[in-house]
Protein backbone atom coordinates (compact mmCIF):
# COMPACT_ATOMS: atom_id res chain seq x y z
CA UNK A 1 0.00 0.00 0.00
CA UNK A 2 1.04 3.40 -0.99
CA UNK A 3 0.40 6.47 0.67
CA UNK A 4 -0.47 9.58 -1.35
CA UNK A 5 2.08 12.46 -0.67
CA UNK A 6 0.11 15.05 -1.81
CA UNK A 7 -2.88 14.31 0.64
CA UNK A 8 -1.34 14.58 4.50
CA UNK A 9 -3.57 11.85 6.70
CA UNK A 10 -3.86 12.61 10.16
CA UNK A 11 -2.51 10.09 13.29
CA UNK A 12 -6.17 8.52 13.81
CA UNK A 13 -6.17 7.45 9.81
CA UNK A 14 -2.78 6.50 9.70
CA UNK A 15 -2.95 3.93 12.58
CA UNK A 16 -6.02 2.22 10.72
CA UNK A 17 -4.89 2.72 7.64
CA UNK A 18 -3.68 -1.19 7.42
CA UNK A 19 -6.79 -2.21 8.65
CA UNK A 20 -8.95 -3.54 5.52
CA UNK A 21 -5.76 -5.54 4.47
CA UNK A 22 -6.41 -9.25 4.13
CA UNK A 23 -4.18 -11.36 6.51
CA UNK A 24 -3.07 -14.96 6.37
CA UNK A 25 -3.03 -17.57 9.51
CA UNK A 26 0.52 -17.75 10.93
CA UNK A 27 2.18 -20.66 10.17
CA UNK A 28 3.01 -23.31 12.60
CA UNK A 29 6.23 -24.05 14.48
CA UNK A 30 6.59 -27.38 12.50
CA UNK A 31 5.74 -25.81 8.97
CA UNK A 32 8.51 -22.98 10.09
CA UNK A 33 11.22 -25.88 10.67
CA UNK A 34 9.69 -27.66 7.62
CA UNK A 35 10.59 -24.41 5.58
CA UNK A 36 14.10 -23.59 7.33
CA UNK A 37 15.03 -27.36 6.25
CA UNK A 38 14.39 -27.14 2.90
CA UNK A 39 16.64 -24.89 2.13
CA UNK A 40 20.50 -24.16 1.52
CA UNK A 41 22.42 -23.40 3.88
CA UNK A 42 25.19 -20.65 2.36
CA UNK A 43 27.72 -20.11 4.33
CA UNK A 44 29.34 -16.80 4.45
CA UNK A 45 32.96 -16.44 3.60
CA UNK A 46 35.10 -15.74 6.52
CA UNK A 47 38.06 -13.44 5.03
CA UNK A 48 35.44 -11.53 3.19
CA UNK A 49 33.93 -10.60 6.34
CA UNK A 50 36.17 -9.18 8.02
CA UNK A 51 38.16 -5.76 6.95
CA UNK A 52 41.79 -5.37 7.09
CA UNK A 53 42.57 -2.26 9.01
CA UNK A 54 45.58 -0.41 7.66
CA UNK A 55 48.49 1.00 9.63
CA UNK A 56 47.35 4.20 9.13
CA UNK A 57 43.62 3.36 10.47
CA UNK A 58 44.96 1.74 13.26
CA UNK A 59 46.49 5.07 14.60
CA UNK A 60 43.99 6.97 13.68
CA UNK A 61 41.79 4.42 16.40
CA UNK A 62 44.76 5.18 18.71
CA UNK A 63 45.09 8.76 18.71
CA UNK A 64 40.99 8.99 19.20
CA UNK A 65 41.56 6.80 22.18
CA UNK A 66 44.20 8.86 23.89
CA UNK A 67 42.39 12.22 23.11
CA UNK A 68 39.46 10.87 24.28
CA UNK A 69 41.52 10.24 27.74
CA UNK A 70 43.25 13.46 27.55
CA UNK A 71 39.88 15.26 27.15
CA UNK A 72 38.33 13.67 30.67
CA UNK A 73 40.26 16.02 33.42
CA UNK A 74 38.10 16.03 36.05
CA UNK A 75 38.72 12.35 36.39
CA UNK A 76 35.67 11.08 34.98
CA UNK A 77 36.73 8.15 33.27
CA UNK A 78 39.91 6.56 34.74
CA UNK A 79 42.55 4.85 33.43
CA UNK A 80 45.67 3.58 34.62
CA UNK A 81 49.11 5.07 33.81
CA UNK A 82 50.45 1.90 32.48
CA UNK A 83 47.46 1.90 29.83
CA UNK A 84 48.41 4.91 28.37
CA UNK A 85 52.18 4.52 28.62
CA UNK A 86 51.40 0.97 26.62
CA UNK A 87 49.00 3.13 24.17
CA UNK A 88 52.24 5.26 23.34
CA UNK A 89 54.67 2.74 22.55
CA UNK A 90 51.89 0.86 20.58
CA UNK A 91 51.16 4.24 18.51
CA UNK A 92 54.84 4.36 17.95
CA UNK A 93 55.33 0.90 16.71
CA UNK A 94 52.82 0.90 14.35
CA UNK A 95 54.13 4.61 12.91
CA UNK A 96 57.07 2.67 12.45
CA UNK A 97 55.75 -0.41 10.51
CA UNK A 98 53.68 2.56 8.32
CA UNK A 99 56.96 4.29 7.17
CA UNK A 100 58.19 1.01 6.81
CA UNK A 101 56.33 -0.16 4.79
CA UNK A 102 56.29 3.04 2.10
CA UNK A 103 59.69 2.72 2.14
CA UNK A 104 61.34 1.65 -1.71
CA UNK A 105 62.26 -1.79 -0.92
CA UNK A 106 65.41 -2.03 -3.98
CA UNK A 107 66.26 0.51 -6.37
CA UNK A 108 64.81 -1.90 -9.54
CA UNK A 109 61.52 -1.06 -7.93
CA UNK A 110 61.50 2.49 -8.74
CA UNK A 111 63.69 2.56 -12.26
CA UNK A 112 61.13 2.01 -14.78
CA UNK A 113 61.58 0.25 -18.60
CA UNK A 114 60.64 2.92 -21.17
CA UNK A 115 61.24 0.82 -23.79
C-alpha cells in the first residue's frame, strides 16, 4: 500500500490505515522448521567478512583513544598510567611499521623500462 504524498492523513487514519488488508493464519512451528530445512544453507565467507585495518587506520583508532583520555580532566573516566604509557609505545610501533612499509624496498623497484 502506498500512501499519497500530496494528501497529509492525520494520526487517527494512519494507525487504521492497514486495517482492511487481508491477513493470512501464521504458520506453525513445524511448517517454520519444515521451511528452514528445505533450504540451503550458504555459508558466508570468513576473510570476506572481516576488513583489514591499515596502519594508518589503526592510529587513527589510537590517537581517538588517547584524546578521548586526555579530554576527561576532572577524572571522569579513569585509566591507569600503564594503559596509556602501553598506548604510546603501541602508537609508535605501528608509525614505524607505516613508514616502513612506504619505504622503496630495492632501487629496480623504482627505475622504470621505457622501452
Amino acid at each position: 500500500m502506498q500512501f499519497p504524498l500530496d494528501q497529509p492523513m492525520d494520526a487517527q487514519e494512519y494507525v487504521i490505515a492497514d486495517n482492511n488488508l487481508i491477513t493470512t493464519e501464521m504458520p506453525t512451528n513445524e511448517e517454520i522448521i519444515e521451511a528452514i530445512r528445505n533450504r540451503e544453507c550458504i555459508e558466508p565467507e570468513k576473510e570476506s567478512s572481516y576488513k583489514q585495518i591499515s596502519h594508518a587506520e589503526a592510529l587513527k583508532f589510537i590517537h581517538g583513544i588517547l584524546t578521548f583520555l586526555e579530554q576527561r580532566p576532572d577524572g571522569s573516566f579513569k585509566v591507569d598510567e600503564s594503559i596509556i604509557r602501553h598506548l604510546g609505545k603501541l602508537k609508535k610501533e605501528i608509525n614505524l611499521k607505516l613508514i616502513a612499509s612506504k619505504c622503496q624496498a630495492t632501487l629496480d623497484t623504482f627505475i622504470c623500462d621505457t622501452n
